[in-house]
PDB file of N, CA and C in Angstrom:
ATOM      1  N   UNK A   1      79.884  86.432  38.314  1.00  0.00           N
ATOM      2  CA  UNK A   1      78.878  86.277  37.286  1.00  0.00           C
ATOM      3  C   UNK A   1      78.509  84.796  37.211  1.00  0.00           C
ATOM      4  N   UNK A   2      77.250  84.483  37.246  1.00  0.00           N
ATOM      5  CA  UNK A   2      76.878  83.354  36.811  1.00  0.00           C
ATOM      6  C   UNK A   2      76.739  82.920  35.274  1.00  0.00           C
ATOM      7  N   UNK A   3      76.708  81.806  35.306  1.00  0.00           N
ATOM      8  CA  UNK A   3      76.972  81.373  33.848  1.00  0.00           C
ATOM      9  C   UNK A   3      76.384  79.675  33.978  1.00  0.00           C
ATOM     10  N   UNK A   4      76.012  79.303  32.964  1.00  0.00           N
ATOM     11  CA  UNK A   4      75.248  77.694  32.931  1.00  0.00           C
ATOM     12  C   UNK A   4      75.999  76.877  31.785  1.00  0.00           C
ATOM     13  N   UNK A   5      77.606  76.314  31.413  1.00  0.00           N
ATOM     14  CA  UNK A   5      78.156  75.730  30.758  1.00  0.00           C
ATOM     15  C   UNK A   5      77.642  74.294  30.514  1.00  0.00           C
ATOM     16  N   UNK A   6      77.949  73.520  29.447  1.00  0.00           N
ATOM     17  CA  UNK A   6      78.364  72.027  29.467  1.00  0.00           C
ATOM     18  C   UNK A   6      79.849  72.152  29.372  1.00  0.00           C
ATOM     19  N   UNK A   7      80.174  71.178  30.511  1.00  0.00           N
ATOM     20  CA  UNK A   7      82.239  70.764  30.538  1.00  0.00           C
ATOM     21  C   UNK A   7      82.407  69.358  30.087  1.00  0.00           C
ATOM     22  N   UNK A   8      83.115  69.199  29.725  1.00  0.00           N
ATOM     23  CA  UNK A   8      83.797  67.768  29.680  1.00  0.00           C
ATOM     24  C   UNK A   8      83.983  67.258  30.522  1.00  0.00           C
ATOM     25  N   UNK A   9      83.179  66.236  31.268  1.00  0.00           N
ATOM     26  CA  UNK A   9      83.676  65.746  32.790  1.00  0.00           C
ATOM     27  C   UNK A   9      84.576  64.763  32.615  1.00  0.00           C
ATOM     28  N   UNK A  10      85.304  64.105  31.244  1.00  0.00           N
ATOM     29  CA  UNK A  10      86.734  63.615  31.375  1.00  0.00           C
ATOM     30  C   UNK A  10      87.466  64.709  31.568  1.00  0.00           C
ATOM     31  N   UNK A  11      87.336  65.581  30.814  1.00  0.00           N
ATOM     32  CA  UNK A  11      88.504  67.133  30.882  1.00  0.00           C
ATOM     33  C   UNK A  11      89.010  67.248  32.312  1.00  0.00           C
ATOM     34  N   UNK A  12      87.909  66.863  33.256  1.00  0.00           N
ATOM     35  CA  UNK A  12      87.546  67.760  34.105  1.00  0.00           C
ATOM     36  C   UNK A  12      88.440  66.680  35.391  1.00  0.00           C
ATOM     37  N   UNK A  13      88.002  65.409  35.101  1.00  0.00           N
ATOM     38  CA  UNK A  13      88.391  64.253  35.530  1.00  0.00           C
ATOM     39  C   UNK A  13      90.155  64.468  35.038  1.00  0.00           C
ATOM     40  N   UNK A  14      90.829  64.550  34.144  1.00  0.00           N
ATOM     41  CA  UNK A  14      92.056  64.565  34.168  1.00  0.00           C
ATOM     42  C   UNK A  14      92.569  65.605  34.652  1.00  0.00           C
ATOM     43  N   UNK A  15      92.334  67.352  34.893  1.00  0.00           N
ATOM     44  CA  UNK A  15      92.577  67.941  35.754  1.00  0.00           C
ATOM     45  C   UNK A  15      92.400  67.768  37.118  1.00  0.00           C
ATOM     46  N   UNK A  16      91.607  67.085  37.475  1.00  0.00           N
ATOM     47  CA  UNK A  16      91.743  67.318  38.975  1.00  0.00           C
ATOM     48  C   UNK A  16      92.770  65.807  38.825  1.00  0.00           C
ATOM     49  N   UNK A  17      93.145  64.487  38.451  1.00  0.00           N
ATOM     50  CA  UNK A  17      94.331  64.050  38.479  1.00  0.00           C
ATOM     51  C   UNK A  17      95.690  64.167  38.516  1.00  0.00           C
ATOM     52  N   UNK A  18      95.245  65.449  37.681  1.00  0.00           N
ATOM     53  CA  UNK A  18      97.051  66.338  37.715  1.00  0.00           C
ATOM     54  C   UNK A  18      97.433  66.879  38.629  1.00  0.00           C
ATOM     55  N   UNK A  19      96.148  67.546  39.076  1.00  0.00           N
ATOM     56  CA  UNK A  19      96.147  68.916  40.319  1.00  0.00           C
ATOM     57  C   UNK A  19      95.307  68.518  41.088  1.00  0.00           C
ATOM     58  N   UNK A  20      95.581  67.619  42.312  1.00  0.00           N
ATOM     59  CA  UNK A  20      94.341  67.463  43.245  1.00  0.00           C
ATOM     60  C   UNK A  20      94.109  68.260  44.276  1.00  0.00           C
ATOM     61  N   UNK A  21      95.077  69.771  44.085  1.00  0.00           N
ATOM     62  CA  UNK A  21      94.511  70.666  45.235  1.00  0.00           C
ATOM     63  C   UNK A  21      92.994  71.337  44.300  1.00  0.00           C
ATOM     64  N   UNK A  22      93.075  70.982  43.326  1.00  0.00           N
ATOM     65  CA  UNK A  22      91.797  72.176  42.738  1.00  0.00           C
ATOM     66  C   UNK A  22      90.364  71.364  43.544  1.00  0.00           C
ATOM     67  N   UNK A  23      89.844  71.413  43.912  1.00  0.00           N
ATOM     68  CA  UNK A  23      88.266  70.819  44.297  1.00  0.00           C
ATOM     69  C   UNK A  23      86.987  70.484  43.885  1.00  0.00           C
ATOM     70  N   UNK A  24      87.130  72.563  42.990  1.00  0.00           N
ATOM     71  CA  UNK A  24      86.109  72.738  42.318  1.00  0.00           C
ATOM     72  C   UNK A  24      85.894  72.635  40.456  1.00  0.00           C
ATOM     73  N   UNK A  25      84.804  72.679  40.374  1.00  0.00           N
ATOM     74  CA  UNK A  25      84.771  72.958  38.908  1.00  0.00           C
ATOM     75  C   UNK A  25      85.176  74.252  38.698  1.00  0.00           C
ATOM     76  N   UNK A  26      84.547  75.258  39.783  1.00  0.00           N
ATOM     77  CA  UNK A  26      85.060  76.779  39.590  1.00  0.00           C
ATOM     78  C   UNK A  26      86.834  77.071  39.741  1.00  0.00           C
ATOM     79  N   UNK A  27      87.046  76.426  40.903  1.00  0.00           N
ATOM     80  CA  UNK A  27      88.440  76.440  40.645  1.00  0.00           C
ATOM     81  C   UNK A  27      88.986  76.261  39.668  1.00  0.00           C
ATOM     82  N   UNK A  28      88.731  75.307  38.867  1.00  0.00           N
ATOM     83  CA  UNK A  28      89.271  74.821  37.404  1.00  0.00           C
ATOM     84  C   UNK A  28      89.345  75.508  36.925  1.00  0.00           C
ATOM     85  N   UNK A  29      88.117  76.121  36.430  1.00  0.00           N
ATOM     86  CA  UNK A  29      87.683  76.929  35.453  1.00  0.00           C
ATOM     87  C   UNK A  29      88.462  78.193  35.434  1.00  0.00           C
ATOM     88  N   UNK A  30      88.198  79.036  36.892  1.00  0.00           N
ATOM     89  CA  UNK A  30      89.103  80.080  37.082  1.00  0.00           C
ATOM     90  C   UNK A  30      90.434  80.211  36.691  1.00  0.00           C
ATOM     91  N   UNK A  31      91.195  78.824  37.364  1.00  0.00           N
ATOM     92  CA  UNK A  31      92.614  78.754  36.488  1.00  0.00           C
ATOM     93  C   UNK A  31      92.818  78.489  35.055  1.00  0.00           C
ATOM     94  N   UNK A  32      91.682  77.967  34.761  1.00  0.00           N
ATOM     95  CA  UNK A  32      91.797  77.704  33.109  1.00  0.00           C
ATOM     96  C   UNK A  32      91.834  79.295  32.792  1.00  0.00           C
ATOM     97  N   UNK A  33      91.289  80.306  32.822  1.00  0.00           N
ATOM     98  CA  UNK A  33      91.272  81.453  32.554  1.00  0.00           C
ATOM     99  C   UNK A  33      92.465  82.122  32.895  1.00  0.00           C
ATOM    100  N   UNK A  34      92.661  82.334  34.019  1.00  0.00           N
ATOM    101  CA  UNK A  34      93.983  82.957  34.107  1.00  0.00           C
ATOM    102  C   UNK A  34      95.005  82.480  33.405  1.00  0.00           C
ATOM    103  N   UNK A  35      95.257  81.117  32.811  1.00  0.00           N
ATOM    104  CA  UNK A  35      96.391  80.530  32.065  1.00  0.00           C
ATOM    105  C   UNK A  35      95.943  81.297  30.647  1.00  0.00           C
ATOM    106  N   UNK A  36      94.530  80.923  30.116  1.00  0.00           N
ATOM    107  CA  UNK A  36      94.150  81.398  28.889  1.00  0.00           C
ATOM    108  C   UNK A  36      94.822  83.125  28.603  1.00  0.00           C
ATOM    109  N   UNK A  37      94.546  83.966  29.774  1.00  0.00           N
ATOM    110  CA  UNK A  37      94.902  85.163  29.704  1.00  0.00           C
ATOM    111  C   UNK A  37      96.583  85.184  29.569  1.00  0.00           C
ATOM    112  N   UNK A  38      97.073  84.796  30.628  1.00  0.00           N
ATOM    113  CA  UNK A  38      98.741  84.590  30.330  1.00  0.00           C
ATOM    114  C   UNK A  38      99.520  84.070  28.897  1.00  0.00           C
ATOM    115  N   UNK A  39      98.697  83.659  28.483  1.00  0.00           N
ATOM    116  CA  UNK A  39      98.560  82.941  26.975  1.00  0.00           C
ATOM    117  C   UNK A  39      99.070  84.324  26.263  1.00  0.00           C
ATOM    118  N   UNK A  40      97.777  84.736  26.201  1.00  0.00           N
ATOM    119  CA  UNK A  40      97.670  85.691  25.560  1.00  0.00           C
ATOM    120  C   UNK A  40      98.124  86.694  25.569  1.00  0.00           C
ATOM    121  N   UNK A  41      99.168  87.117  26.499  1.00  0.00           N
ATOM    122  CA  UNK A  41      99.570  88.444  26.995  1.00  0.00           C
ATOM    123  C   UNK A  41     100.936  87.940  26.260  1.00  0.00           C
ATOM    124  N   UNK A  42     101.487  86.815  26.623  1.00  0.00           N
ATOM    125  CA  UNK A  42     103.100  86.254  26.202  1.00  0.00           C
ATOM    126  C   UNK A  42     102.347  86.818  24.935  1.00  0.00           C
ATOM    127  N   UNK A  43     101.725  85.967  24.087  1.00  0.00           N
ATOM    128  CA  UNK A  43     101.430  86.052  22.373  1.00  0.00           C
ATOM    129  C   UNK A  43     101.788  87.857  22.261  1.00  0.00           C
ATOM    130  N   UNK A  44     100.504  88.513  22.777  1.00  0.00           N
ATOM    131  CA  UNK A  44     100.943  89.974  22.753  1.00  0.00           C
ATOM    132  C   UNK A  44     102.246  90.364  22.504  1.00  0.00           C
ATOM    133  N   UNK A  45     103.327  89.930  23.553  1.00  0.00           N
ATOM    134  CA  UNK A  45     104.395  90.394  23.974  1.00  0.00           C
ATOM    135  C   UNK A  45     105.760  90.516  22.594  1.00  0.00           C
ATOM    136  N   UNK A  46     104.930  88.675  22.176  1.00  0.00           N
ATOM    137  CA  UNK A  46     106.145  88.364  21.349  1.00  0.00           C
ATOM    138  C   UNK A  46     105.726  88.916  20.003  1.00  0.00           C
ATOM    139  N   UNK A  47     104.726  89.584  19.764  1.00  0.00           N
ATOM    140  CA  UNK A  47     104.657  89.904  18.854  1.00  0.00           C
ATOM    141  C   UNK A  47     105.014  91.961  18.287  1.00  0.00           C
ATOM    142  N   UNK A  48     105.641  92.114  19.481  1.00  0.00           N
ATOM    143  CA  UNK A  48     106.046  93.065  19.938  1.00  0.00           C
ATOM    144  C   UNK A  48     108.003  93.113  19.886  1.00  0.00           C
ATOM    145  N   UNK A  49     108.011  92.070  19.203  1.00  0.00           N
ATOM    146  CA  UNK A  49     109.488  91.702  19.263  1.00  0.00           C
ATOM    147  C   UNK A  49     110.081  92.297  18.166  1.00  0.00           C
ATOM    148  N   UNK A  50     111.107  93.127  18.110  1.00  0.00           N
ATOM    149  CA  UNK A  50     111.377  93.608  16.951  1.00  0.00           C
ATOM    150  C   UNK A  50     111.093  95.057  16.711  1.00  0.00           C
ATOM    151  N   UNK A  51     110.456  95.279  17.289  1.00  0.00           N
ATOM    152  CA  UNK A  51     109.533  96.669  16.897  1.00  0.00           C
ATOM    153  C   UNK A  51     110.620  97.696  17.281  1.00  0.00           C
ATOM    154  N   UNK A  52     110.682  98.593  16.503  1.00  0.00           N
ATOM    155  CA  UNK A  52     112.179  99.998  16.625  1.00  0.00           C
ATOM    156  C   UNK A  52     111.602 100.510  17.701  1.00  0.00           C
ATOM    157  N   UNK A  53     113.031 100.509  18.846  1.00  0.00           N
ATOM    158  CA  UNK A  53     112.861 101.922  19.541  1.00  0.00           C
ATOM    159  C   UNK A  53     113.911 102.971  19.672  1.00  0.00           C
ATOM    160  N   UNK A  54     113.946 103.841  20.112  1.00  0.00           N
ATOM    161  CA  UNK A  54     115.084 104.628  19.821  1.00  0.00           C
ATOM    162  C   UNK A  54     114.922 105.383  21.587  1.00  0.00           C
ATOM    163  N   UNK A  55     116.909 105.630  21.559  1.00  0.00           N
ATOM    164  CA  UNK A  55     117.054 105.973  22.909  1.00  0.00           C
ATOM    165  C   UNK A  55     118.120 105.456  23.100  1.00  0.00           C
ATOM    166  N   UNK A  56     118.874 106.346  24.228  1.00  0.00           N
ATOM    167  CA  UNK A  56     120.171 105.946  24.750  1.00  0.00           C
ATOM    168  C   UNK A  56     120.254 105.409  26.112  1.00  0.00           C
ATOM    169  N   UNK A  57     120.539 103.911  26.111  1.00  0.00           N
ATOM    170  CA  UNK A  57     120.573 103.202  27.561  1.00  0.00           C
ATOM    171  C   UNK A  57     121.208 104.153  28.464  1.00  0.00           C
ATOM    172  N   UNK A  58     122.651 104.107  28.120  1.00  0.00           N
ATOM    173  CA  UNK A  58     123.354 104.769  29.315  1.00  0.00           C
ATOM    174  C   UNK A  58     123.389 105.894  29.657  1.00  0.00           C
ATOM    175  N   UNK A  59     122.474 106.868  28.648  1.00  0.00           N
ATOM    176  CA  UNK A  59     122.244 107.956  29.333  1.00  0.00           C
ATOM    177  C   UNK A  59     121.190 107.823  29.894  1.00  0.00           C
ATOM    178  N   UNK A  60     120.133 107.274  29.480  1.00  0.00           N
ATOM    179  CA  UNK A  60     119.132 107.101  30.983  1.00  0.00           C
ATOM    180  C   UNK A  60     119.412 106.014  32.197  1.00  0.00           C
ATOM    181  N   UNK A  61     120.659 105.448  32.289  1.00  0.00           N
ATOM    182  CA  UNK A  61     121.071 105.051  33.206  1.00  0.00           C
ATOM    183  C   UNK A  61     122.130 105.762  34.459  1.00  0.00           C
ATOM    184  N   UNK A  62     123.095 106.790  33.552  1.00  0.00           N
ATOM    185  CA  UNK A  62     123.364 107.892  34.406  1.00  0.00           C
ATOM    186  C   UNK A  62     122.503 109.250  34.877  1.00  0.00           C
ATOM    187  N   UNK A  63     121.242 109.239  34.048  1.00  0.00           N
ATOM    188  CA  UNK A  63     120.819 110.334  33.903  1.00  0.00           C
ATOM    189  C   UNK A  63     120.258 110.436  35.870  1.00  0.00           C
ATOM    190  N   UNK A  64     120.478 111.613  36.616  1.00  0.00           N
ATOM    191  CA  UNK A  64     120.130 111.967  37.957  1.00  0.00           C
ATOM    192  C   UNK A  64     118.582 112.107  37.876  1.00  0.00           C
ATOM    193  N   UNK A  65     118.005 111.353  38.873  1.00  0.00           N
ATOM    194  CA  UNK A  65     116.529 111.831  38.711  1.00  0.00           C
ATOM    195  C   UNK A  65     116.056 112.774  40.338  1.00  0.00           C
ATOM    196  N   UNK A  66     115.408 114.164  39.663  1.00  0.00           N
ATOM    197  CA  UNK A  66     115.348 114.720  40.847  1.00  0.00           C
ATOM    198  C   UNK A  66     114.749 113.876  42.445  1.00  0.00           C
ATOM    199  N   UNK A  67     115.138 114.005  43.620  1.00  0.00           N
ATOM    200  CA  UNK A  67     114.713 113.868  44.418  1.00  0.00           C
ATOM    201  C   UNK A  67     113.370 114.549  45.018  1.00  0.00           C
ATOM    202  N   UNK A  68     112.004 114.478  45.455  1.00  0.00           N
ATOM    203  CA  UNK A  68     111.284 114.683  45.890  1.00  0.00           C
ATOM    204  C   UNK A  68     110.855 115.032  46.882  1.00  0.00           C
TER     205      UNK A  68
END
């Protein structure tokens, strides 16, 4: 998808200092997203902490599962 942003070209300038394999602005950008998403999935996760479940480990750890 195309898209027509304004970036911060210091932003942009201290990432590629950190990371000088990135090249592009798209590169950047792309990884900025995938981190943003990973973000968000941990947040998801931990907020999932706590939550009741019910069930017996070791019987679904002995339990035989048919062969196929």
């Amino acid at each position: 998808m195309r898209t027509n942003i304004e970036i911060d070209e210091s932003k942009i300038a201290a990432i590629r200092l950190l990371n000088s394999n990135l090249k592009t602005k798209k590169e950047i950008i792309d990884i900025a997203l995938e981190e943003l998403i990973n973000t968000m999935r941990r947040q998801r996760l931990r907020q999932m902490r706590g939550k009741g479940w019910e069930g017996d480990l070791d019987e679904m750890r002995t339990h035989e599962v048919p062969l196929i």
